[in-house]
C-alpha atoms as a PDB file:
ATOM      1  CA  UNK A   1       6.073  -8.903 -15.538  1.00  0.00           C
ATOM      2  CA  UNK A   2       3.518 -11.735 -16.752  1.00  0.00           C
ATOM      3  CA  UNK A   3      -0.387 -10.394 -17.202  1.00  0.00           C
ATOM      4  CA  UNK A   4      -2.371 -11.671 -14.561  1.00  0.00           C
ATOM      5  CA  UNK A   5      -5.531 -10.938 -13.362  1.00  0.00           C
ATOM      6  CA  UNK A   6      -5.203  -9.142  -9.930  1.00  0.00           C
ATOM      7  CA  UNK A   7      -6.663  -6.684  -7.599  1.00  0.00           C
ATOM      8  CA  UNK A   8      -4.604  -3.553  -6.257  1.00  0.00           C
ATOM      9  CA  UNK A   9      -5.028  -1.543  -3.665  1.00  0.00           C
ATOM     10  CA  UNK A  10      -4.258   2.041  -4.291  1.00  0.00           C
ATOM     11  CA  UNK A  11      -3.869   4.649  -1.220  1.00  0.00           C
ATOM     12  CA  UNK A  12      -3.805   7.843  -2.730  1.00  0.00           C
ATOM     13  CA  UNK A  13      -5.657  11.083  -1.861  1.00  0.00           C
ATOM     14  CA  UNK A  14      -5.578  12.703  -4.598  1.00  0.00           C
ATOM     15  CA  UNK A  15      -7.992  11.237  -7.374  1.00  0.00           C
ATOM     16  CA  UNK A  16      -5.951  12.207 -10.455  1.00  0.00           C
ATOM     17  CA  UNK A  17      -2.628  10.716  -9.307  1.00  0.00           C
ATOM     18  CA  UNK A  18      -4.640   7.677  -8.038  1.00  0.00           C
ATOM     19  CA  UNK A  19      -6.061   7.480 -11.552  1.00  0.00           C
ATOM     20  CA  UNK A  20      -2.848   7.773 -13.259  1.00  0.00           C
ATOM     21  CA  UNK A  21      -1.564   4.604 -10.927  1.00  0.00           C
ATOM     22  CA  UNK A  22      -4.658   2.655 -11.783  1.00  0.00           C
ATOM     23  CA  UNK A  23      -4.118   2.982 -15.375  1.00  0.00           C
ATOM     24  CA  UNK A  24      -0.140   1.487 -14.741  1.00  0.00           C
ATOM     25  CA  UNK A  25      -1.625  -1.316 -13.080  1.00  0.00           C
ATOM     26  CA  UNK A  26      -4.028  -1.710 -15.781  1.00  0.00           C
ATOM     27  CA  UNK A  27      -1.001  -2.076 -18.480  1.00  0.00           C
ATOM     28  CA  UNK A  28       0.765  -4.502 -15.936  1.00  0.00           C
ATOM     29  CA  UNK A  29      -2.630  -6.802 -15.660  1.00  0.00           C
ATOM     30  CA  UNK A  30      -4.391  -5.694 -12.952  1.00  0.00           C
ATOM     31  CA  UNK A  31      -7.932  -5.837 -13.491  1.00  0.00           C
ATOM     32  CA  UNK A  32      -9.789  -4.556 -10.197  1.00  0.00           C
ATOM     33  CA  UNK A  33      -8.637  -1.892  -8.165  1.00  0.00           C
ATOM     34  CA  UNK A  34     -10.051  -0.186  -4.830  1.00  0.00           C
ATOM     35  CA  UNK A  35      -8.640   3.561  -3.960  1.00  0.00           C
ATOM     36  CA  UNK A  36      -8.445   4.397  -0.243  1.00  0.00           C
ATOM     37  CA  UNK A  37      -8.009   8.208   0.558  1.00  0.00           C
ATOM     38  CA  UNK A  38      -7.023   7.427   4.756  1.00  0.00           C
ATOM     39  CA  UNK A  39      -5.968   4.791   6.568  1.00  0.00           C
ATOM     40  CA  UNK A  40      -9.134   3.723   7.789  1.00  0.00           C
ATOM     41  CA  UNK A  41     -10.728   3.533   4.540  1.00  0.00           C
ATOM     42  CA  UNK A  42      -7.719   1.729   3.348  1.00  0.00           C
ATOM     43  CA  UNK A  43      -7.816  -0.529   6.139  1.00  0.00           C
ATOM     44  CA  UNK A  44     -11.817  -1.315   5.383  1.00  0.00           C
ATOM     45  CA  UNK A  45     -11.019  -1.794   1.529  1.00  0.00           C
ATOM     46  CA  UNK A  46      -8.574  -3.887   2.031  1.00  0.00           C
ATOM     47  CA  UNK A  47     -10.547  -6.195   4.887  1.00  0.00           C
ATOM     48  CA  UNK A  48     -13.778  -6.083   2.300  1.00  0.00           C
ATOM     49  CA  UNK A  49     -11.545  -7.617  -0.685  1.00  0.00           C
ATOM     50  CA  UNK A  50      -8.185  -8.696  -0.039  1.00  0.00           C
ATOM     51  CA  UNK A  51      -5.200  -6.988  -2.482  1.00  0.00           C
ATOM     52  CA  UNK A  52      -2.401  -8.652  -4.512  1.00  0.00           C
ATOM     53  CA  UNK A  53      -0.787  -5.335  -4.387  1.00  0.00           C
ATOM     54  CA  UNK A  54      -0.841  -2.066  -2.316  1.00  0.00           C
ATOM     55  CA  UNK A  55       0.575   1.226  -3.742  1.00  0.00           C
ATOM     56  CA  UNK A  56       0.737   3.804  -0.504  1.00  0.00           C
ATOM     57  CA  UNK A  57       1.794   7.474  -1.013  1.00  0.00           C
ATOM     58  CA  UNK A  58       2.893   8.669   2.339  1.00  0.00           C
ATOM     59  CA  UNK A  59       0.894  11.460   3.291  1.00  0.00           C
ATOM     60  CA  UNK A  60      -2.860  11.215   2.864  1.00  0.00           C
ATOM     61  CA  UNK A  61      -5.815  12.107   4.529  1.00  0.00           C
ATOM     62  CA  UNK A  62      -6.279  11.422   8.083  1.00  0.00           C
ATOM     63  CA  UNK A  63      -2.758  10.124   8.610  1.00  0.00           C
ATOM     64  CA  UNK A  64       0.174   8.590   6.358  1.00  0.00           C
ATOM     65  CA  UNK A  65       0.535   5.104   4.033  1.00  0.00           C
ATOM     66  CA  UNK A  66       2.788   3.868   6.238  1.00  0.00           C
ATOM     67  CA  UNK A  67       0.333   3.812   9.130  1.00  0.00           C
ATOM     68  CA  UNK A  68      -2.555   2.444   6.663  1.00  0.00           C
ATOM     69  CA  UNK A  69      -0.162  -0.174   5.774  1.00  0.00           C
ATOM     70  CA  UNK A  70       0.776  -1.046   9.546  1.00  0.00           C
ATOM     71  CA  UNK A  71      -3.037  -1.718   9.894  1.00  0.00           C
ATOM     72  CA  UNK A  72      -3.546  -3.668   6.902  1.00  0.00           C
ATOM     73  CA  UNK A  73      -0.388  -5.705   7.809  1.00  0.00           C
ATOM     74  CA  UNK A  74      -1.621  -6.451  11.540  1.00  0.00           C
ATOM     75  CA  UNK A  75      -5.575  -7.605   9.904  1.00  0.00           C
ATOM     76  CA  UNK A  76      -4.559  -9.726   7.293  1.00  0.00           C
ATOM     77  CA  UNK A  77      -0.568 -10.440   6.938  1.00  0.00           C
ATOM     78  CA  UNK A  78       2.132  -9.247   4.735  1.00  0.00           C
ATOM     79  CA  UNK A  79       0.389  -8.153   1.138  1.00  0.00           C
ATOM     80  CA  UNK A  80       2.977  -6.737  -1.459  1.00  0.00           C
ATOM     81  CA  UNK A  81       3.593  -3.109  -1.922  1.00  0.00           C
ATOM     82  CA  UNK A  82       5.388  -0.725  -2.588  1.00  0.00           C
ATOM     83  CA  UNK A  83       5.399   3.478  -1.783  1.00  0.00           C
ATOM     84  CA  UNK A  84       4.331   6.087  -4.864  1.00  0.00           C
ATOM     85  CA  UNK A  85       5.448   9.595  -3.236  1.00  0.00           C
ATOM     86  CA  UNK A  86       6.898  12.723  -3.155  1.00  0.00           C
ATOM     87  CA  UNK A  87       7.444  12.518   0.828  1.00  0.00           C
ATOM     88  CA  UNK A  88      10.895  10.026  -0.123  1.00  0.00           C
ATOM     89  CA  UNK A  89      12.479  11.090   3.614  1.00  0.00           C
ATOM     90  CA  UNK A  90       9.427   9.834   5.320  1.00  0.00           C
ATOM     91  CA  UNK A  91      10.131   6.179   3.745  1.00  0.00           C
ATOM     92  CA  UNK A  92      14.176   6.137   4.233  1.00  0.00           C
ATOM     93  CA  UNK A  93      14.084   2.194   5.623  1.00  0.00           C
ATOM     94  CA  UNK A  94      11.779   1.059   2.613  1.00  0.00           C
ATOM     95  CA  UNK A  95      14.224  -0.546   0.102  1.00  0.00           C
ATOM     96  CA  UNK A  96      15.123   1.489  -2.742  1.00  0.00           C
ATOM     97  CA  UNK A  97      13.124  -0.152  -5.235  1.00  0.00           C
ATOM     98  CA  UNK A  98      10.031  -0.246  -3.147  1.00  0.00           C
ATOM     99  CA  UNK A  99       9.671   3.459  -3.309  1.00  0.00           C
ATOM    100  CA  UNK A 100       8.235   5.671  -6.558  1.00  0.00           C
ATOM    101  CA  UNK A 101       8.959   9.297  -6.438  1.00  0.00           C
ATOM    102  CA  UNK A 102       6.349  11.715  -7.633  1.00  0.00           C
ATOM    103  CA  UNK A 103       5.990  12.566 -10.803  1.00  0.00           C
ATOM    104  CA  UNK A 104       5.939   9.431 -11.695  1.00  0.00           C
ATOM    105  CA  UNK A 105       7.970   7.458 -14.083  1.00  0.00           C
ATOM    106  CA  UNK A 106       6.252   4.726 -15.554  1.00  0.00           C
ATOM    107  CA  UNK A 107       9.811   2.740 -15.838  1.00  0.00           C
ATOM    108  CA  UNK A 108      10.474   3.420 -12.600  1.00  0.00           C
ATOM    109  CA  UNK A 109       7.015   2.102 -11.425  1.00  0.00           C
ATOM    110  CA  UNK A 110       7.190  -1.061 -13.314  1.00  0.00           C
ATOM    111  CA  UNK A 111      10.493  -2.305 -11.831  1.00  0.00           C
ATOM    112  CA  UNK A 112       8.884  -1.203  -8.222  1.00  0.00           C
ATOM    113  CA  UNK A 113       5.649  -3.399  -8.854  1.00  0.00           C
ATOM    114  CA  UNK A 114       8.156  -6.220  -9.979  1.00  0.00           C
ATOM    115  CA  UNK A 115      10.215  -5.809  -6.864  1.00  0.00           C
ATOM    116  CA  UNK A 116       7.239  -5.654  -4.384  1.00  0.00           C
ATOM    117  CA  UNK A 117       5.666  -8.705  -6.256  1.00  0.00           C
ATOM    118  CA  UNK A 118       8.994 -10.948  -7.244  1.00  0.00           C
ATOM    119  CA  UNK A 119       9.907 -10.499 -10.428  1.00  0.00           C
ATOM    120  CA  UNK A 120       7.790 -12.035 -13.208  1.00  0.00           C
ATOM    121  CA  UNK A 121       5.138 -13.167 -11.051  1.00  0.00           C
ATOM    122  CA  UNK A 122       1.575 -11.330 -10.116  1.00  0.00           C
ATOM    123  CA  UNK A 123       0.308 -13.145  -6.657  1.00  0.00           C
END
């Protein structure tokens, strides 16, 4: 994956995982990130400064990923992402390399960011 200089969207409740998947992005070339711990405050971060990427674990304060990324979908139109999670049955109809199970592997992650952005590229 090229460096670019992006801005991610991170949807993680807890703050030390969240960290962990800031400092991936970091090494892939993101260079701003916002972390949302609910749906709403996903949803509000995401209307305040558009993503070019959206990690989503599944269950998170106040409701699930999947409905944060529903509402972030409906506002503002398809934005990559891609799931990081240990809730993998919750997220059977994402495609297999859209989904990250916790712990993480950083291999693992890569090849999901380049899936979820097309490889090489950083939109």
């Amino acid at each position: 994956m090229s460096t670019c200089s992006a801005h991610a969207l991170i949807i993680e409740d807890e703050i030390i995982i969240a960290l962990e998947l800031e400092d991936l992005l970091r090494q892939l070339g993101f260079t701003s990130f916002d972390i949302a711990a609910s749906p709403a405050e996903a949803l509000e971060q995401a209307c305040r400064r558009r993503p070019s990427l959206i990690t989503a674990d599944v269950r998170i304060s106040g409701g699930t990923g999947i409905e944060a990324l529903s509402a972030i979908t409906d506002a503002l139109g398809e934005i990559p992402y891609f799931y990081v999670t240990g809730n993998t049955d919750m997220v059977r109809d994402a495609p297999p390399r859209r989904v990250v199970e916790k712990p993480i592997d950083a291999r693992r992650f890569r090849s999901a960011c380049a899936a979820a952005l097309g490889e090489g590229t950083c939109n």
